[in-house]
C-alpha atoms as a PDB file:
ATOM      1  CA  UNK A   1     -59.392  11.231  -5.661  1.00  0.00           C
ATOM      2  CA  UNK A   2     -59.336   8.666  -8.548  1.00  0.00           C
ATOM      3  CA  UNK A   3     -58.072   5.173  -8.499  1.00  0.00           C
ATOM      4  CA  UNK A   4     -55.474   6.192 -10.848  1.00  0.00           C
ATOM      5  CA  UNK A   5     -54.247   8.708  -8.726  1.00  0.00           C
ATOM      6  CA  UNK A   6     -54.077   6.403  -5.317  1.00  0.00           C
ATOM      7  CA  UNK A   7     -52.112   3.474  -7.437  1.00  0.00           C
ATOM      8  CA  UNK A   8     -49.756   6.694  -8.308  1.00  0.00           C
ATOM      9  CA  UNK A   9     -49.449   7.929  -4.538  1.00  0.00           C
ATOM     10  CA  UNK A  10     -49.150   4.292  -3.281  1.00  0.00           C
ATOM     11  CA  UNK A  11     -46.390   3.644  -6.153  1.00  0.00           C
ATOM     12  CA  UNK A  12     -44.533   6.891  -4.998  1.00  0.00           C
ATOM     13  CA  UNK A  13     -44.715   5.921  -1.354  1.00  0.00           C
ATOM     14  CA  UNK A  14     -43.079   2.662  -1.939  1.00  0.00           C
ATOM     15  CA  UNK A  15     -40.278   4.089  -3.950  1.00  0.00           C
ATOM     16  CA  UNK A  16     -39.508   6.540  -1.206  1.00  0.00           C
ATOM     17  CA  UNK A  17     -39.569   4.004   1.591  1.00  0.00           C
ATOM     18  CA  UNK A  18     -37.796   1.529  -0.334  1.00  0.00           C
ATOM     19  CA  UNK A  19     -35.305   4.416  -0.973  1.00  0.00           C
ATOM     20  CA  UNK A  20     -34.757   5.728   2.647  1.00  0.00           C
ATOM     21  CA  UNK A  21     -34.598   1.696   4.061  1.00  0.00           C
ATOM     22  CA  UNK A  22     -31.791   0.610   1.315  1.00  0.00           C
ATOM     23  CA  UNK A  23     -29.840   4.044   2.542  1.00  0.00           C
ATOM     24  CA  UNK A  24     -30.055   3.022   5.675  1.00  0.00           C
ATOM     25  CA  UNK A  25     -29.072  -0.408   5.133  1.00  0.00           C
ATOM     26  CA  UNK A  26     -26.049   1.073   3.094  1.00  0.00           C
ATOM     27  CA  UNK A  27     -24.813   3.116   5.862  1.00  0.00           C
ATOM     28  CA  UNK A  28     -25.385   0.332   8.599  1.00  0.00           C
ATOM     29  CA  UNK A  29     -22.949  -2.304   5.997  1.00  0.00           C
ATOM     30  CA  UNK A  30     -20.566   0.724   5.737  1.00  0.00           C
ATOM     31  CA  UNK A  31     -20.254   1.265   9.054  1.00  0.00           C
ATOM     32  CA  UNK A  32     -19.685  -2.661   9.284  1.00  0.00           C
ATOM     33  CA  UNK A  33     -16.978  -2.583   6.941  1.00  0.00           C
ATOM     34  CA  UNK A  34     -15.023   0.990   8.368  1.00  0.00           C
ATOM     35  CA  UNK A  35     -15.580  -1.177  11.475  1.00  0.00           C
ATOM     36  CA  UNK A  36     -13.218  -4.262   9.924  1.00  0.00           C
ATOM     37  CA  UNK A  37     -10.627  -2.082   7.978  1.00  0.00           C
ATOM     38  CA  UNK A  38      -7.366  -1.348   8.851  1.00  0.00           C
ATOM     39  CA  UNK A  39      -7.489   2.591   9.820  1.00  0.00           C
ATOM     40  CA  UNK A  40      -4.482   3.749   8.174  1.00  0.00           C
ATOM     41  CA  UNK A  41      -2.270   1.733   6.170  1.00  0.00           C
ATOM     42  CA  UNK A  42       0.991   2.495   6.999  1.00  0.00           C
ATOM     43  CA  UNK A  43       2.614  -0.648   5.197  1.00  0.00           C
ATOM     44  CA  UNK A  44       3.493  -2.221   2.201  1.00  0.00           C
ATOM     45  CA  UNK A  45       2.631  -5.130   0.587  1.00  0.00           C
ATOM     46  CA  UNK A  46       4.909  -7.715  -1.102  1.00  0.00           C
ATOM     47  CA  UNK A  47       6.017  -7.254  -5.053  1.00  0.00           C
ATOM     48  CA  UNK A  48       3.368  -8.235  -7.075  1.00  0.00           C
ATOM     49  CA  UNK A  49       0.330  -7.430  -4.673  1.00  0.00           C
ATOM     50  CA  UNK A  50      -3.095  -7.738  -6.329  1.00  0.00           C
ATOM     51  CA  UNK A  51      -5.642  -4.649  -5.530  1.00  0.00           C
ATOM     52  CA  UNK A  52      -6.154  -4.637  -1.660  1.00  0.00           C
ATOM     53  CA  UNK A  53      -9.816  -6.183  -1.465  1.00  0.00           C
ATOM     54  CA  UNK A  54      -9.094  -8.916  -3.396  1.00  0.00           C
ATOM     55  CA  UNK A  55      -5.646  -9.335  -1.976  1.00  0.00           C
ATOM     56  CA  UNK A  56      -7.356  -9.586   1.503  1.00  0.00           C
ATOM     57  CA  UNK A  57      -9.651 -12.415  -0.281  1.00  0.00           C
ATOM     58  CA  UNK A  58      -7.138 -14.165  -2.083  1.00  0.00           C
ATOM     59  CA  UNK A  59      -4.404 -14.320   0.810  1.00  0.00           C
ATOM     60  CA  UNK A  60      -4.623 -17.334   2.810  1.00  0.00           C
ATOM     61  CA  UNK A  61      -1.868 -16.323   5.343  1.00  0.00           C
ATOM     62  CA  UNK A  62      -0.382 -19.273   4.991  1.00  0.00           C
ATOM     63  CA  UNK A  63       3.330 -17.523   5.457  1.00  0.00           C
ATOM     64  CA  UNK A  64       5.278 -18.769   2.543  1.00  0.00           C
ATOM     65  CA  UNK A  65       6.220 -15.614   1.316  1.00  0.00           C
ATOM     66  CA  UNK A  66       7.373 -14.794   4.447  1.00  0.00           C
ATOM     67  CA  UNK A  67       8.986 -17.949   4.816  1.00  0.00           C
ATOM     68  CA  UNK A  68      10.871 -17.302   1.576  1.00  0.00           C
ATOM     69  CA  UNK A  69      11.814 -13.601   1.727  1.00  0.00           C
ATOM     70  CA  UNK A  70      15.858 -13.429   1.581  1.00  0.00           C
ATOM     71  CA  UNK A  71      15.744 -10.299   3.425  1.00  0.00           C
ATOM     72  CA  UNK A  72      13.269 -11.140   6.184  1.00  0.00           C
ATOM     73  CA  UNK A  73      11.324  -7.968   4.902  1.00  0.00           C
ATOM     74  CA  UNK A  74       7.880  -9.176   4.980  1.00  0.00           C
ATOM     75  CA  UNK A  75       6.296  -9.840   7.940  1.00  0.00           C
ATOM     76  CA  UNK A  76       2.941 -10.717   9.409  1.00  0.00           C
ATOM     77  CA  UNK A  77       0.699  -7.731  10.030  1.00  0.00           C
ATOM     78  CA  UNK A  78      -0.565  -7.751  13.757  1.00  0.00           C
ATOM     79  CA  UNK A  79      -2.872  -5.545  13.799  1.00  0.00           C
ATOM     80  CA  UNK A  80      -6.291  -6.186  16.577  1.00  0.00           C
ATOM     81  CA  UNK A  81      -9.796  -6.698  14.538  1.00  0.00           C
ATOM     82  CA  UNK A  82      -9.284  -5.709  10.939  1.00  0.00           C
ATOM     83  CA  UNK A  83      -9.409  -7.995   8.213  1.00  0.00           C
ATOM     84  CA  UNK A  84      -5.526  -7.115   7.204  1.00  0.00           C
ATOM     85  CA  UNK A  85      -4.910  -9.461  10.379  1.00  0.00           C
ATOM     86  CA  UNK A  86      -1.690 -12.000   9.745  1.00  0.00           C
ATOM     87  CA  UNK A  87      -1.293 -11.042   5.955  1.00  0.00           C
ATOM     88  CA  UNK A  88       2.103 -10.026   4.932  1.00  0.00           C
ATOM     89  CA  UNK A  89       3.331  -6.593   5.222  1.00  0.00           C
ATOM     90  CA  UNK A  90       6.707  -4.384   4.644  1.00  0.00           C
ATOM     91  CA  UNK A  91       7.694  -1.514   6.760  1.00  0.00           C
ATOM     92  CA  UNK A  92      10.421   0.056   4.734  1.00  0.00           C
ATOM     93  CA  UNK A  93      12.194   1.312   8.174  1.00  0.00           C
ATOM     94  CA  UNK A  94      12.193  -1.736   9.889  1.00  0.00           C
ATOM     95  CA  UNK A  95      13.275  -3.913   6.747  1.00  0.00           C
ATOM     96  CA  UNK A  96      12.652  -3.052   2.523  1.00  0.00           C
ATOM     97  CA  UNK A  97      12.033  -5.140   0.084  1.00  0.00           C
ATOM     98  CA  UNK A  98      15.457  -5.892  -1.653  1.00  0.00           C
ATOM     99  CA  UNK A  99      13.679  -6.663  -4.782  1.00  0.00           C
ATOM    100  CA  UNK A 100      15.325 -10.105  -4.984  1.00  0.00           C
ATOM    101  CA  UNK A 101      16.567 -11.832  -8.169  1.00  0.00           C
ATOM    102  CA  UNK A 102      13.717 -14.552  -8.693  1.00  0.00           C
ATOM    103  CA  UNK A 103      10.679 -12.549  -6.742  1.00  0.00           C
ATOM    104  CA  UNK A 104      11.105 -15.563  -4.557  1.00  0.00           C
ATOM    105  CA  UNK A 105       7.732 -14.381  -2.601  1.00  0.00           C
ATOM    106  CA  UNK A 106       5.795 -13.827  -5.759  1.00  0.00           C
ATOM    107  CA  UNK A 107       6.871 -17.567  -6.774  1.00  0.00           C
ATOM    108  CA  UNK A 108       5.623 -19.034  -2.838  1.00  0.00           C
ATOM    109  CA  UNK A 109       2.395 -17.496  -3.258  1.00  0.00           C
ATOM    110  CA  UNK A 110      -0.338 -20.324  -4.947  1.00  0.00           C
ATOM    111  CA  UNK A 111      -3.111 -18.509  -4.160  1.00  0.00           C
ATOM    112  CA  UNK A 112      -2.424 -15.319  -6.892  1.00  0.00           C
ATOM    113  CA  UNK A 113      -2.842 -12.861  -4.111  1.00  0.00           C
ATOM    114  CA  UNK A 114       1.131 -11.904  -5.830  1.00  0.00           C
ATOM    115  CA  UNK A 115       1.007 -11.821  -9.286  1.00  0.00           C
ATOM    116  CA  UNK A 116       4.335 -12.275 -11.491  1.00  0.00           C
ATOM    117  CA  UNK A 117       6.068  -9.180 -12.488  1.00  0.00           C
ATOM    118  CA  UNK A 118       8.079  -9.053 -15.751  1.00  0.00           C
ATOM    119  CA  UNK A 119      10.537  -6.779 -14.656  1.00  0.00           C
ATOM    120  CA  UNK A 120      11.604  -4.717 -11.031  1.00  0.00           C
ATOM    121  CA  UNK A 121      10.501  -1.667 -12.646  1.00  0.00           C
ATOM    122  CA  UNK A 122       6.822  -3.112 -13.412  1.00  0.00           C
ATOM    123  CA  UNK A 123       6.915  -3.343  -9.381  1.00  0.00           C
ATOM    124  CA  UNK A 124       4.337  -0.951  -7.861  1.00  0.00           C
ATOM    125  CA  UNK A 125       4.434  -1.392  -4.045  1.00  0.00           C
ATOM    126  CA  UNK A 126       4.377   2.537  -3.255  1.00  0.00           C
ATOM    127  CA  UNK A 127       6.072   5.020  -3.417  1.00  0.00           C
ATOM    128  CA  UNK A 128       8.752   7.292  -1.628  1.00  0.00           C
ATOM    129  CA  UNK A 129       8.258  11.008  -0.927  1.00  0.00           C
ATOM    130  CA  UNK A 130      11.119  13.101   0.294  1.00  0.00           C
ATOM    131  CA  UNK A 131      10.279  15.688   3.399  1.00  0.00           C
ATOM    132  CA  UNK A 132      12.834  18.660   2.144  1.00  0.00           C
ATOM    133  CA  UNK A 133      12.747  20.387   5.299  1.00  0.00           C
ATOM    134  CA  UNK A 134      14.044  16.931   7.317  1.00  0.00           C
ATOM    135  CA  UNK A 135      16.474  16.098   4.134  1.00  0.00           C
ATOM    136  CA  UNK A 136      20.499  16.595   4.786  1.00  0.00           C
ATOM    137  CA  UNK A 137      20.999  17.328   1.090  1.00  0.00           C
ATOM    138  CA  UNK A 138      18.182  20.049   0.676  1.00  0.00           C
ATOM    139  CA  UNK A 139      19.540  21.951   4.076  1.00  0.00           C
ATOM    140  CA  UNK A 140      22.501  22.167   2.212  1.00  0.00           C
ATOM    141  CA  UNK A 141      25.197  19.160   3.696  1.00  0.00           C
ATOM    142  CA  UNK A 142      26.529  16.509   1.751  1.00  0.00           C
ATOM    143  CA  UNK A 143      24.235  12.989   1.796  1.00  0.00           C
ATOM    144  CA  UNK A 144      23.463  10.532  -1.265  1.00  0.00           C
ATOM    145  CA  UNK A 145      23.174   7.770   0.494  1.00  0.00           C
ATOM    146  CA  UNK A 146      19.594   7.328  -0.299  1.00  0.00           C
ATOM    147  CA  UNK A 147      20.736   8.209  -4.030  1.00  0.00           C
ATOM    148  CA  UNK A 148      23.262   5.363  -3.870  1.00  0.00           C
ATOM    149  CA  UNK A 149      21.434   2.797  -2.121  1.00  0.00           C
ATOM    150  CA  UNK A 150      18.342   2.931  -5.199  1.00  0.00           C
ATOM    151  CA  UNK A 151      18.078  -0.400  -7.369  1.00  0.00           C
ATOM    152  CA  UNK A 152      16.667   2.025  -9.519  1.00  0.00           C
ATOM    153  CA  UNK A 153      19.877   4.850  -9.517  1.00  0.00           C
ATOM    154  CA  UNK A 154      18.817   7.555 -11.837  1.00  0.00           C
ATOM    155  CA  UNK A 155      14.986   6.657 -12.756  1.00  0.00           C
ATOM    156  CA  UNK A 156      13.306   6.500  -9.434  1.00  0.00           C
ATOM    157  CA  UNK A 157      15.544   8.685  -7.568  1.00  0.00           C
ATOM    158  CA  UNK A 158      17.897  11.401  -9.360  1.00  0.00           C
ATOM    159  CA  UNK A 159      19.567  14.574  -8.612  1.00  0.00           C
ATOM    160  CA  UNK A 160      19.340  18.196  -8.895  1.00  0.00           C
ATOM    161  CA  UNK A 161      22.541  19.741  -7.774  1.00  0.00           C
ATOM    162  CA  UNK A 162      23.375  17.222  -5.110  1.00  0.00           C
ATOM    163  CA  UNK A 163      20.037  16.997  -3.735  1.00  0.00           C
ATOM    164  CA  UNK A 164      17.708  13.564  -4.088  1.00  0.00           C
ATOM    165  CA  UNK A 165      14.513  14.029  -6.105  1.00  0.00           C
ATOM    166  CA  UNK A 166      11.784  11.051  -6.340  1.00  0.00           C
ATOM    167  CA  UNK A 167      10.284  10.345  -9.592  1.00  0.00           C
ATOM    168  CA  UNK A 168       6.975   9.067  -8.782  1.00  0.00           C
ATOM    169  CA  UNK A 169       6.441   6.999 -12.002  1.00  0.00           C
ATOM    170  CA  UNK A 170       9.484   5.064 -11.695  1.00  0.00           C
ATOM    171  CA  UNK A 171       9.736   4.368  -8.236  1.00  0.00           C
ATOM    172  CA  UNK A 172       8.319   0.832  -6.696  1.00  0.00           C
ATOM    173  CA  UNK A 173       7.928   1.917  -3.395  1.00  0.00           C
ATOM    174  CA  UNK A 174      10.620  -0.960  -2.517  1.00  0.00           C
ATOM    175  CA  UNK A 175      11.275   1.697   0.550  1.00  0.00           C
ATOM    176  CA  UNK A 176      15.345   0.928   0.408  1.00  0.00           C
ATOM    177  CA  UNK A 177      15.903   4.567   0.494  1.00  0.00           C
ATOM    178  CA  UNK A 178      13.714   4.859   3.872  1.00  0.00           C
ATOM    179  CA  UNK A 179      15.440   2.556   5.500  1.00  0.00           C
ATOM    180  CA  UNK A 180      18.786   4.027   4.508  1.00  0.00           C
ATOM    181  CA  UNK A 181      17.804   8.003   5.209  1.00  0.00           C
ATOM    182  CA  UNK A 182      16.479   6.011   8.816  1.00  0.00           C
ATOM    183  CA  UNK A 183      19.699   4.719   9.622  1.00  0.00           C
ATOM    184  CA  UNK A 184      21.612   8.010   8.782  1.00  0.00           C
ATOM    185  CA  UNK A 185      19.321  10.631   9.581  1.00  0.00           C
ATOM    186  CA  UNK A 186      17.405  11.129  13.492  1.00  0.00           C
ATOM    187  CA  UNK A 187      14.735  12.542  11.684  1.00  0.00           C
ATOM    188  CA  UNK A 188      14.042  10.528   8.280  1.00  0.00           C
ATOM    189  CA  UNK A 189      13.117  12.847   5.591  1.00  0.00           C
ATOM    190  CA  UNK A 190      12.028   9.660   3.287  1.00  0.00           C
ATOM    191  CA  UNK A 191       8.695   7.864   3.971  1.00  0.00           C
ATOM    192  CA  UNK A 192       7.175   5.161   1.561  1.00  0.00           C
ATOM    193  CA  UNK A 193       3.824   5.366   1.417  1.00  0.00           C
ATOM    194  CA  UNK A 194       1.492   2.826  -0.050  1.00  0.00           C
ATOM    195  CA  UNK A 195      -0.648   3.720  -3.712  1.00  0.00           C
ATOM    196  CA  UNK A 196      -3.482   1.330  -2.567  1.00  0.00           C
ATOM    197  CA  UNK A 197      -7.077   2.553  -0.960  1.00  0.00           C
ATOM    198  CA  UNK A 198      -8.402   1.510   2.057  1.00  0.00           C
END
């Protein structure tokens, strides 16, 4: 064998055990991370919410958009290990987002973890999906109340011979219409869901 070939073999080796140690190093830091992140998010976070990791880096949870929220919607998340601990949240069924004259929470937060909105319908907390099978209208009796109750009557939510149908490009997930099928309906047909990743 030739020197040029062993500086070739040795080169190769070294790119394949530099290859399998930085994959395992990559799946030892994601296993870190899946270790610190909330599971499943099943909440919402305030109007004007930057994109989840930086949010999580940004938010100091200091409180004061909690503290200012007119409609007591936004609470602390208590969840156990994850990094989501004590930030603020929304759960649509417990309390939505009223979308407030002012964005009074988007004006508490100094930190830019919420970002000014021009307008409500620039909002993009989530958005609502209707279960058909659990929905009074679509088996046939007489409900609108989740048609009513929308700050965005007509463009988020409209309807096709009596029955409520979600537009998923207008609506800003403010979950109002959960909350209102909740109250009416044993088995809420409307659940907000969040647009963010993990």
């Amino acid at each position: 064998m030739s020197t040029s070939e062993k500086v070739v073999d040795r080169r190769q080796l070294f790119k394949e055990l530099f290859s399998l140690v930085g994959n395992k190093v990559a799946d030892y830091a994601q296993k870190k991370v899946d270790r610190v992140m909330p599971k499943k998010i099943d909440y919402l976070r305030p109007p004007g919410a930057v994109e989840e990791t930086e949010f999580l880096s940004l938010c100091t949870r200091c409180d004061e958009c909690i503290k200012v929220c007119p409609a007591k919607a936004i609470k602390r998340y208590q969840g156990f290990t994850d990094v989501a601990v004590g930030t603020p949240i929304i759960i649509p069924k417990e309390n939505p987002c009223v979308l407030c004259n002012g964005m009074q929470c988007i004006s508490a937060c100094k930190e830019g973890a919420l970002k000014p909105v021009e307008r409500i319908d620039k909002i993009k907390m989530g958005v609502a999906m209707i279960n058909q099978t659990r929905c009074l209208a679509w088996e046939g009796q007489d409900c609108q109340l989740c048609f009513i109750k929308c700050p965005l009557q007509g463009d988020a939510i409209y309807q096709e011979d009596g029955k409520p149908v979600i537009n998923a490009e207008k609506c800003v997930g403010c979950g109002i219409c959960e909350y209102t099928c909740h109250t009416v309906n044993n088995t809420c047909a409307i659940k907000t869901v969040t647009k963010r990743g993990t």
